[in-house]
Protein backbone atom coordinates (compact mmCIF):
# COMPACT_ATOMS: atom_id res chain seq x y z
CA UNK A 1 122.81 99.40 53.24
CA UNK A 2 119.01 99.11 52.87
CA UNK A 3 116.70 101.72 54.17
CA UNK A 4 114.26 100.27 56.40
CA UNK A 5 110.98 101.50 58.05
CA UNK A 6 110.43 101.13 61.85
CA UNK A 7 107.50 99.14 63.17
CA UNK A 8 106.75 101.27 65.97
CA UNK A 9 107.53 105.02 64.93
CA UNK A 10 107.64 104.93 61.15
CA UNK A 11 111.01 106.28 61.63
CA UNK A 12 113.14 105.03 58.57
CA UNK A 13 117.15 103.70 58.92
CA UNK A 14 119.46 101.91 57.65
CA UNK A 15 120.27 98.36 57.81
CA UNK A 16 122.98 95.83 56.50
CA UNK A 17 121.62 93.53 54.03
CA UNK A 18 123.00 90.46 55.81
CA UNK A 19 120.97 92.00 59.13
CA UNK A 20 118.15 92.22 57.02
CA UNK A 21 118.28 88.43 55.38
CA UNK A 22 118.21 87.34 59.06
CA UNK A 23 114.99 88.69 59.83
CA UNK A 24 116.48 92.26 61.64
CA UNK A 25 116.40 95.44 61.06
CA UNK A 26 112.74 95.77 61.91
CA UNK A 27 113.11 98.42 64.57
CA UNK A 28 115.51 101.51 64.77
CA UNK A 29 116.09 102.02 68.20
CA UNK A 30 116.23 100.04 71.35
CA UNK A 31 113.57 101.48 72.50
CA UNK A 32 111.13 101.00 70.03
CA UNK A 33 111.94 97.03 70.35
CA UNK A 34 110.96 97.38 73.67
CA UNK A 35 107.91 99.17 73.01
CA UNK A 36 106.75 96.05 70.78
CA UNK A 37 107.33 93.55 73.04
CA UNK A 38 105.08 95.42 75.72
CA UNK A 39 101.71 93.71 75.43
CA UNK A 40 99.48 94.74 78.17
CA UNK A 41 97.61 97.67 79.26
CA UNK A 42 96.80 99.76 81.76
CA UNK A 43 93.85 99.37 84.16
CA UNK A 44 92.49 101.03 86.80
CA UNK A 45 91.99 99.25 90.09
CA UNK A 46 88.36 98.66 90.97
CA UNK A 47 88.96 99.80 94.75
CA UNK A 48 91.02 103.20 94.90
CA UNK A 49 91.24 103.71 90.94
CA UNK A 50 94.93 104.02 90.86
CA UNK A 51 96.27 103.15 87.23
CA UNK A 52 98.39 99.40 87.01
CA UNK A 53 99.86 97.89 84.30
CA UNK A 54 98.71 93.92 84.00
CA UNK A 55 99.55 91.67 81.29
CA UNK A 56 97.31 89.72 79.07
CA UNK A 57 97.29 86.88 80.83
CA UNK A 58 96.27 88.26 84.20
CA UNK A 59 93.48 90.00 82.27
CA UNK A 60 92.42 86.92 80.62
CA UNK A 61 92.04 84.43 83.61
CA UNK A 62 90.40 86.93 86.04
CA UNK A 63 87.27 84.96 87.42
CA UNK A 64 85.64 88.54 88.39
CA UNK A 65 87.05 91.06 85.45
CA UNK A 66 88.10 93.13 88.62
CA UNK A 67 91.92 94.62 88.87
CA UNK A 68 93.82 95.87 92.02
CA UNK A 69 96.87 97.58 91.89
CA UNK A 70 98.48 95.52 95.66
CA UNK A 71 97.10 93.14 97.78
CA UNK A 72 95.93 95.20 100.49
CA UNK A 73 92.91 96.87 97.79
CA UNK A 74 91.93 92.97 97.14
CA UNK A 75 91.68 92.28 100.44
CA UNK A 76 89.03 95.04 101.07
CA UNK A 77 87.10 94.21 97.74
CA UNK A 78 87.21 90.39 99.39
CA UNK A 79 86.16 91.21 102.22
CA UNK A 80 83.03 93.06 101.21
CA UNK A 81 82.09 90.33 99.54
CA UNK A 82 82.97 87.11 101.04
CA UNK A 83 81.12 88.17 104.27
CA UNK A 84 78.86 86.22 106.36
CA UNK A 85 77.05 82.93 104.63
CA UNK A 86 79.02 83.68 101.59
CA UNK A 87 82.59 83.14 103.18
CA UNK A 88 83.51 79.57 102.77
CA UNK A 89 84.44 78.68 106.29
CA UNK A 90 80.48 80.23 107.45
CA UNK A 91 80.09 78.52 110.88
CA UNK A 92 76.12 79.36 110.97
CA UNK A 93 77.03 83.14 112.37
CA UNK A 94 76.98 82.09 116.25
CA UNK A 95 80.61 84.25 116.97
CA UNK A 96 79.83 86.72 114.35
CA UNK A 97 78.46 89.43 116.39
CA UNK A 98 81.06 91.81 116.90
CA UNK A 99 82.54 91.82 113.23
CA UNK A 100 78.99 92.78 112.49
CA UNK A 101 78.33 95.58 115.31
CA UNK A 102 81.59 96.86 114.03
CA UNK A 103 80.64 96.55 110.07
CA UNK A 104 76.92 98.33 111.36
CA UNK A 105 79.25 101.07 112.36
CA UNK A 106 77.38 101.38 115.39
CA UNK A 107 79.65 103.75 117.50
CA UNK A 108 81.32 102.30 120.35
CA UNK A 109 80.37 103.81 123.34
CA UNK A 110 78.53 101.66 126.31
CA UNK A 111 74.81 102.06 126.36
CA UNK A 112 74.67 102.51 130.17
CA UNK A 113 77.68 104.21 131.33
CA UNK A 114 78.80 106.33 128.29
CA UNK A 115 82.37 104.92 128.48
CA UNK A 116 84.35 104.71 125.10
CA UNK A 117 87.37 102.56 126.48
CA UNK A 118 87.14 99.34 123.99
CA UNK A 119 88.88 97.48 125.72
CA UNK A 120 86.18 96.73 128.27
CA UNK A 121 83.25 97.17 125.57
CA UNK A 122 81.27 93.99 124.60
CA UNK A 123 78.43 93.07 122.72
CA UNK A 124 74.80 92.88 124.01
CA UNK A 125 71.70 91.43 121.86
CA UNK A 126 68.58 93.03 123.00
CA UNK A 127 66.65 90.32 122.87
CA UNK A 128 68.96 87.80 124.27
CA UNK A 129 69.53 85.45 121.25
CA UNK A 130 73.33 85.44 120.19
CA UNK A 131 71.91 83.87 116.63
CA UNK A 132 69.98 87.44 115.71
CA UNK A 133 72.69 89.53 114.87
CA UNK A 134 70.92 92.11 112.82
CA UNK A 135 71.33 95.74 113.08
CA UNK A 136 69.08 96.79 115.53
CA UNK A 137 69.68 94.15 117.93
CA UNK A 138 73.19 94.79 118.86
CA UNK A 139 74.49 97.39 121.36
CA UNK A 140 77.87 97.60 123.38
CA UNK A 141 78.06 97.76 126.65
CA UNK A 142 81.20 97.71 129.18
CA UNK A 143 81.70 94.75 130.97
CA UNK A 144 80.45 96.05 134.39
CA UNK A 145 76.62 97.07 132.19
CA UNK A 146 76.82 94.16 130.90
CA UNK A 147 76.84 92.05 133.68
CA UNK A 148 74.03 94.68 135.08
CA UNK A 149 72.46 93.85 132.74
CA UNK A 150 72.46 90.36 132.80
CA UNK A 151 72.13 89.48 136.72
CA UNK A 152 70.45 92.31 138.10
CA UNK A 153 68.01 93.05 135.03
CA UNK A 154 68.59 96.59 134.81
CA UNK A 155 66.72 98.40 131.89
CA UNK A 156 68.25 99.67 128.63
């Protein structure tokens, strides 16, 4: 038998010499060969900071050196960021309007009437152009406002 140090702990054993000759004996416990064939690291995920384990190669060919630990915390960093005129199908922002009343976090509660049912809330532009879709532009207004609004010319 030939005594041996482990790679991983340091911890020395015994080997066979014919073990040895055939290039074993380098580790003395499963475990520790299992430890040296781990080869990536831990890294926390850029959205809720949980800890994930990702292997060299998803570390090497990330375009934005950003990790997520699931799908669901990409998705929220993507959409952030792909919004608007940067998102590749950007139709010139004509249907945007209530994905951005809704991203203004503009509370949704009609105008006129005070009602907070959504399902009969729609958008309103202030000044009439469905292209201007900034901030202070957009209000919501029920359905029955809206149309108030609209025909009769009632004031906001």
């Amino acid at each position: 038998m030939i005594q041996v140090e482990c790679k991983i702990c340091g911890k020395e054993f015994s080997v066979k010499p014919s073990q040895f000759k055939m290039g074993r004996g380098k580790y003395c416990s499963l475990a520790c060969c299992r430890e040296s064939k781990k080869k990536g690291q831990f890294i926390n995920c850029h959205i809720c900071g949980k800890k994930t384990w990702k292997e060299p190669k998803a570390i090497n060919h990330s375009k934005s050196g950003n990790f997520f630990c699931s799908k669901s915390c990409q998705t929220i960093w993507r959409n952030k960021l792909y919004i608007g005129e940067k998102h590749l199908l950007w139709n010139g922002g004509r249907h945007s309007y209530r994905s951005a009343i809704v991203r203004f976090k503009i509370e949704p509660i009609c105008k006129l009437c005070k009602t907070e049912d959504r399902r009969v809330l729609a958008v309103h532009h202030l000044d009439k152009n469905r292209k201007n879709n900034s901030k202070n532009n957009l209000i919501w207004l029920c359905h029955n406002c809206h149309h108030l609004v609209h025909i009769y010319k009632v004031k906001i």
